[in-house]
Protein backbone atom coordinates (compact mmCIF):
# COMPACT_ATOMS: atom_id res chain seq x y z
CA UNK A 1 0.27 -3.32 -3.33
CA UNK A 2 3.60 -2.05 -1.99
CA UNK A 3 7.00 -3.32 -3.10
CA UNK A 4 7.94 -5.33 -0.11
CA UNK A 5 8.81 -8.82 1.87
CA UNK A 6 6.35 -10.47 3.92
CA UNK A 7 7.36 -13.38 6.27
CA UNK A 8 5.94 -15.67 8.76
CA UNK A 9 6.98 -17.08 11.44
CA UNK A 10 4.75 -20.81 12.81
CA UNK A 11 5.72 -21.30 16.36
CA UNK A 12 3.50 -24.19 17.27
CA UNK A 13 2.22 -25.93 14.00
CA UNK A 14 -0.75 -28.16 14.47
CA UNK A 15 -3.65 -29.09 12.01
CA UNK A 16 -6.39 -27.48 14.14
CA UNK A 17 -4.30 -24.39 15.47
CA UNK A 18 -1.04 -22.06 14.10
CA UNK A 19 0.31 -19.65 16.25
CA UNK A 20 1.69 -17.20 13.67
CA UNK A 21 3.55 -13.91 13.64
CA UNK A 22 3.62 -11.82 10.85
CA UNK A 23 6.32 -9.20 9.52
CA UNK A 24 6.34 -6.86 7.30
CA UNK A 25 9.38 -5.34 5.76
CA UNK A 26 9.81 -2.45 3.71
CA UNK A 27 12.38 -3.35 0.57
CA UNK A 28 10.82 -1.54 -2.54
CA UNK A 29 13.67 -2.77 -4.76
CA UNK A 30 15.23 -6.01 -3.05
CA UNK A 31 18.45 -4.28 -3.66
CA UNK A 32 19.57 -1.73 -1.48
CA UNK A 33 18.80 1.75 -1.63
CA UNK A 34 22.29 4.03 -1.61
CA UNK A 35 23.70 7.48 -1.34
CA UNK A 36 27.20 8.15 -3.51
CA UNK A 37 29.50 11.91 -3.15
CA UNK A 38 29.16 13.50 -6.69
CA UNK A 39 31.95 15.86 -8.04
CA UNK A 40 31.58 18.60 -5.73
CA UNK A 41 31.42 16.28 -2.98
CA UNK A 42 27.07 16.69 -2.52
CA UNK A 43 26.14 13.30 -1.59
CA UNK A 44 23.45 11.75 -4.22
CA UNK A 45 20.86 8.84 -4.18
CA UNK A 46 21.77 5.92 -5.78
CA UNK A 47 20.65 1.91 -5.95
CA UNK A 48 22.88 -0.76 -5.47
CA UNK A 49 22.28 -3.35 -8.15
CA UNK A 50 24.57 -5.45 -6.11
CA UNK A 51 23.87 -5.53 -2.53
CA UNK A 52 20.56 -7.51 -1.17
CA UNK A 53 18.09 -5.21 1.50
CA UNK A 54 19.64 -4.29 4.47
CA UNK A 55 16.37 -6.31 5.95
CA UNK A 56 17.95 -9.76 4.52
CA UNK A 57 18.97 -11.81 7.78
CA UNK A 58 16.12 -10.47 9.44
CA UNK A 59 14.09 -12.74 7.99
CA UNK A 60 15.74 -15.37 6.24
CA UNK A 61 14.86 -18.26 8.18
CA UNK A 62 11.13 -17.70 8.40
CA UNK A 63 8.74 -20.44 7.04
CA UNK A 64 7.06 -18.59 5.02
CA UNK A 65 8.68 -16.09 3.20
CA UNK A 66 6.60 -13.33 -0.07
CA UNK A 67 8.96 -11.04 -1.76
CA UNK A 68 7.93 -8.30 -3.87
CA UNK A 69 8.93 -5.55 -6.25
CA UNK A 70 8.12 -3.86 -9.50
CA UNK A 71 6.14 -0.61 -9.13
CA UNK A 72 8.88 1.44 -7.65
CA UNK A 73 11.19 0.54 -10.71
CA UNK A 74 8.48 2.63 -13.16
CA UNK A 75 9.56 5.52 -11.11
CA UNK A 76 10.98 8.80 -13.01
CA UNK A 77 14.44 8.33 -11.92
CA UNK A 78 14.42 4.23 -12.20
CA UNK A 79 12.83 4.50 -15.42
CA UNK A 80 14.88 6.63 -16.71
CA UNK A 81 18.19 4.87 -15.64
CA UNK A 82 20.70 7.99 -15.94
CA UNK A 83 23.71 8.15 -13.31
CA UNK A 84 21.39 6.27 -10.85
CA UNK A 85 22.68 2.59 -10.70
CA UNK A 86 25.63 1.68 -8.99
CA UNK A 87 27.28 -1.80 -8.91
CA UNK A 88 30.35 -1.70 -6.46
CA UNK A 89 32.14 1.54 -6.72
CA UNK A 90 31.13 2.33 -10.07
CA UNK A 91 27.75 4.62 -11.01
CA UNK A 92 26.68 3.97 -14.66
CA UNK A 93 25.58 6.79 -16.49
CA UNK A 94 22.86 5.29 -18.45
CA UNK A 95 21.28 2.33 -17.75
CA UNK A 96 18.47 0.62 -19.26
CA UNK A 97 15.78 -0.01 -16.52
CA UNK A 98 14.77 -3.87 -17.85
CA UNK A 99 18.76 -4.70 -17.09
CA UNK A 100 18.78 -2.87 -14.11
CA UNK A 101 16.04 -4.73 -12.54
CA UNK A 102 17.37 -8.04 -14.17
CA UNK A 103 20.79 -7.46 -12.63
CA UNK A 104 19.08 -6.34 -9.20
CA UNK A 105 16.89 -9.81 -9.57
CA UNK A 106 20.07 -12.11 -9.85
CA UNK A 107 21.43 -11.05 -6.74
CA UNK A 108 18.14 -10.97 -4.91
CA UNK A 109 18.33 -15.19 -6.39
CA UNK A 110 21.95 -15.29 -5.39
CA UNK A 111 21.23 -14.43 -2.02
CA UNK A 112 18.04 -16.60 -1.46
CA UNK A 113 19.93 -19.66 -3.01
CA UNK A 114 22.63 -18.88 -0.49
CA UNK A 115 20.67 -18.18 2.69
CA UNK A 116 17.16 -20.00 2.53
CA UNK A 117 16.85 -23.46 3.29
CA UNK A 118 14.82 -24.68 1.18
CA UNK A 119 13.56 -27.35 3.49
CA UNK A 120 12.99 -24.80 6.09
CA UNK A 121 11.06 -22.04 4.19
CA UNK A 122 8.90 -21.70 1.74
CA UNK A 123 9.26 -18.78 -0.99
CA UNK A 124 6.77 -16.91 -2.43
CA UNK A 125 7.14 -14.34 -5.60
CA UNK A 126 4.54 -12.02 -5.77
CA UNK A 127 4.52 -10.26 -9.52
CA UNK A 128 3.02 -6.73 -9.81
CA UNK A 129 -0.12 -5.73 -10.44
CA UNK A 130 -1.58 -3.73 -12.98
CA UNK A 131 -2.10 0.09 -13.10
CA UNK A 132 -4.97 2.06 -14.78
CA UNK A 133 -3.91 5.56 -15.51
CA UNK A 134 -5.57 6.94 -18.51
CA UNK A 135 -4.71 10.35 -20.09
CA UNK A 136 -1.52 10.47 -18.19
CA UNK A 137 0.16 8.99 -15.39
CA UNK A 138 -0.11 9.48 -11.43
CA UNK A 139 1.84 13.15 -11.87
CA UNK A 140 0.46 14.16 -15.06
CA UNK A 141 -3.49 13.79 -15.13
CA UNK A 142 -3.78 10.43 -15.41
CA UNK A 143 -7.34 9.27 -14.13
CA UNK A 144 -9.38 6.32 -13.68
CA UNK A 145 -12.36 7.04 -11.29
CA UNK A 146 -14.80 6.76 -14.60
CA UNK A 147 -14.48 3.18 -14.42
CA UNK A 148 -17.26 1.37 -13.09
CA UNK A 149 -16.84 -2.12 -14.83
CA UNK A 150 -13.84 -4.47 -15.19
CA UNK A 151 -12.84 -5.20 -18.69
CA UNK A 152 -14.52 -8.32 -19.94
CA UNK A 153 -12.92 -8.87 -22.68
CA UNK A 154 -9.20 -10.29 -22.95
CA UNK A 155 -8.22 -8.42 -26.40
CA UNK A 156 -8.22 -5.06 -24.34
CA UNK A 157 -5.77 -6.37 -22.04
CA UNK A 158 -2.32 -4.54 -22.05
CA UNK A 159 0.67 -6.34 -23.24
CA UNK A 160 2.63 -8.38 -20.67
CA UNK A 161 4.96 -6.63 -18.63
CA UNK A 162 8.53 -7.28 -19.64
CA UNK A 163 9.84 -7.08 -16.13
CA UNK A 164 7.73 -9.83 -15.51
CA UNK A 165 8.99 -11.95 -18.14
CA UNK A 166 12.65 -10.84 -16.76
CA UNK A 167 11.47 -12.43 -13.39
CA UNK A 168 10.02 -15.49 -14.62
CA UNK A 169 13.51 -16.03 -16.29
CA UNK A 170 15.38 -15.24 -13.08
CA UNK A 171 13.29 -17.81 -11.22
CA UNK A 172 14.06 -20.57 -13.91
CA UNK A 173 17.81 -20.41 -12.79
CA UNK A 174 17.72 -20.75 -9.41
CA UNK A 175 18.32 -23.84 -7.20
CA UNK A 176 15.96 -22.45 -4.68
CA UNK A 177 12.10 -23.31 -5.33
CA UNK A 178 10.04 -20.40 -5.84
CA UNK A 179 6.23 -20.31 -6.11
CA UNK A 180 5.78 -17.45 -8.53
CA UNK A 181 1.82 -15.68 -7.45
CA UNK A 182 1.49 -14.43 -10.75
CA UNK A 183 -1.28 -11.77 -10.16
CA UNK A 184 -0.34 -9.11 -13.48
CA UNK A 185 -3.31 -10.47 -15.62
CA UNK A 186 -5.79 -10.95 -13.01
CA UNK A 187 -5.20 -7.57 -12.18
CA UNK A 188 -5.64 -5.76 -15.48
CA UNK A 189 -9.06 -6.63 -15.98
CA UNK A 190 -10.08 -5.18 -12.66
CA UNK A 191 -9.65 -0.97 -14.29
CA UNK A 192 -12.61 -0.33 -11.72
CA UNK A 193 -10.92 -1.43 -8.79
CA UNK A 194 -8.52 1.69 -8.01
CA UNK A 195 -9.20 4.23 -5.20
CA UNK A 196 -8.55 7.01 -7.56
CA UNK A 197 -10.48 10.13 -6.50
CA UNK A 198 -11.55 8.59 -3.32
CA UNK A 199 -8.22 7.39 -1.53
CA UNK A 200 -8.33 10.22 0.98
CA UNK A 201 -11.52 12.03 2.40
CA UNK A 202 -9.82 15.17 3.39
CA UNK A 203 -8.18 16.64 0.24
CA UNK A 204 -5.74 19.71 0.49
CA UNK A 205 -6.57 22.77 -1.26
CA UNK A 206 -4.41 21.90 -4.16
CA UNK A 207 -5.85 18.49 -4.40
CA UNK A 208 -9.10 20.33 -4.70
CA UNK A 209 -7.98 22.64 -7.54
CA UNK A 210 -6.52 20.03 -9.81
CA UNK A 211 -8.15 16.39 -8.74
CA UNK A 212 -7.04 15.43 -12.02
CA UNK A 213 -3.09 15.30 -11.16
CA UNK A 214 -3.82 13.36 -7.68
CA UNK A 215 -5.66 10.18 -8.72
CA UNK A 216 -4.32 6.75 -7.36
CA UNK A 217 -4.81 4.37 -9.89
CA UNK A 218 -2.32 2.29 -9.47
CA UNK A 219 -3.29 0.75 -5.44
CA UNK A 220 -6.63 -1.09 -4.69
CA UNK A 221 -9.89 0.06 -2.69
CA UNK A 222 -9.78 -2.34 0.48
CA UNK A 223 -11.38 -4.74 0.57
CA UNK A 224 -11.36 -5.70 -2.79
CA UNK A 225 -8.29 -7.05 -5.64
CA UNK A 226 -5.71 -7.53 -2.63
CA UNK A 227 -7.76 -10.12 -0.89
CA UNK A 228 -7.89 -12.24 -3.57
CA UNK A 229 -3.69 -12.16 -3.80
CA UNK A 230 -4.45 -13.99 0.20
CA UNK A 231 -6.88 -16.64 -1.49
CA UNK A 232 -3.93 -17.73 -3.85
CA UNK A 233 -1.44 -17.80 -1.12
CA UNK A 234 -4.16 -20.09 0.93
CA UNK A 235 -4.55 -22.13 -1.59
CA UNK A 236 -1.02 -22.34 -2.31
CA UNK A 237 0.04 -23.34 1.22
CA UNK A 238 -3.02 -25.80 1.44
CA UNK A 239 -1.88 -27.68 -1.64
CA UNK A 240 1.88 -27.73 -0.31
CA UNK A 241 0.02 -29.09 3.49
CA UNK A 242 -1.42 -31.93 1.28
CA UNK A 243 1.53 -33.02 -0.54
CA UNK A 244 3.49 -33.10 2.68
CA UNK A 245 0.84 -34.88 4.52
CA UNK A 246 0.91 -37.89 1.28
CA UNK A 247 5.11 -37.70 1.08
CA UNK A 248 4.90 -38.59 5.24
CA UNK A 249 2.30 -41.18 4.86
CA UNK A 250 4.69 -42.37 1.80
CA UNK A 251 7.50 -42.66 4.29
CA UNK A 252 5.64 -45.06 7.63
């Protein structure tokens, strides 16, 4: 479920046989991660709302090409926006998160409209997926390993996340094609699906004391929700193979 870009790379396309490599690279933001002298000259973290991963030509010309973010940016320090940001030389001392990660989203669009070729690669959004914390959140007692059964019923869903609806709006203006995997919904009515309790079989002696304040309800128990996000890419890419195959047909 990690924030993230995921390429691939078809060496010798055929119909019966890909050979395919397959990278991973670790970009929780899209934007890159920063460190800025304070004051007194004590170097602090910062993100640069204006720079694309250092990552970026590393995979650029892939044929395949998932990006990723959204968890990292409910973080304490990202949600609360204060003299965290930077855009050029300049550190803002409050920023809202929503127009931090819109701002960080346009340049992660500049940068794909400028460097992807669109009739080269195909580009894949992946939205985030839904967390289950109740009582609290992963630091603070939030838990989740009661739930047994998804939620069946759409009126318990939670609202829509707004960074989502910041993305989809993103992804309107760009020249570039993106194929948005919109997985948010799906997600929230899987509440059963978490690790929580379970993700690790040796705990440490604090875990043991307070299981409460280490539950991860916010990743997936493998295998489980995550294989279906592969299903939708499949069929994705199978629908794109099919409408190629009719344009070339089209064009003898």
């Amino acid at each position: 479920m990690g924030d993230n870009i995921l390429e691939a790379k078809l060496h010798t396309p055929s119909y019966s046989k890909i050979n395919c490599t397959v990278e991973f690279f670790v970009s929780p933001f899209l934007v890159q991660e920063w460190e800025m002298p304070d004051k007194n000259g004590i170097k602090k973290e910062t993100l640069r709302l204006d720079l694309v991963g250092r990552s970026s030509d590393q995979y650029k010309t892939a044929d395949i090409i998932i990006f990723n973010t959204g968890h990292w940016w409910t973080h304490e320090k990202t949600s609360k926006g204060k003299d965290y940001y930077q855009e050029g030389s300049h550190v803002y001392d409050e920023l809202n998160v929503l127009e931090a990660f819109r701002k960080a989203l346009t340049t992660w669009a500049r940068w794909v409209d400028a460097n992807v070729n669109p009739m080269k690669s195909l580009v894949f959004f992946r939205g985030y997926s839904a967390s289950h914390f109740s009582g609290g959140q992963w630091n603070s007692g939030g838990a989740c390993d009661s739930e047994v059964e998804p939620i069946k019923n759409a009126t318990y869903l939670r609202e829509y996340p707004p960074k989502m609806l910041v993305l989809e709006k993103v992804l309107r203006g760009m020249k570039t094609h993106v194929t948005y995997l919109n997985v948010t919904q799906m997600t929230d009515y899987r509440k059963d699906g978490h690790p929580s309790i379970y993700r690790k079989q040796n705990l440490s002696p604090e875990e043991r004391r307070s299981p409460l304040l280490y539950q991860d309800c916010s990743h997936w128990c493998l295998p489980g929700v995550p294989d279906t996000w592969n299903e939708i890419l499949y069929s994705e890419l199978l629908i794109y193979e099919y409408q190629n195959r009719h344009v070339q047909k089209r064009h003898r």
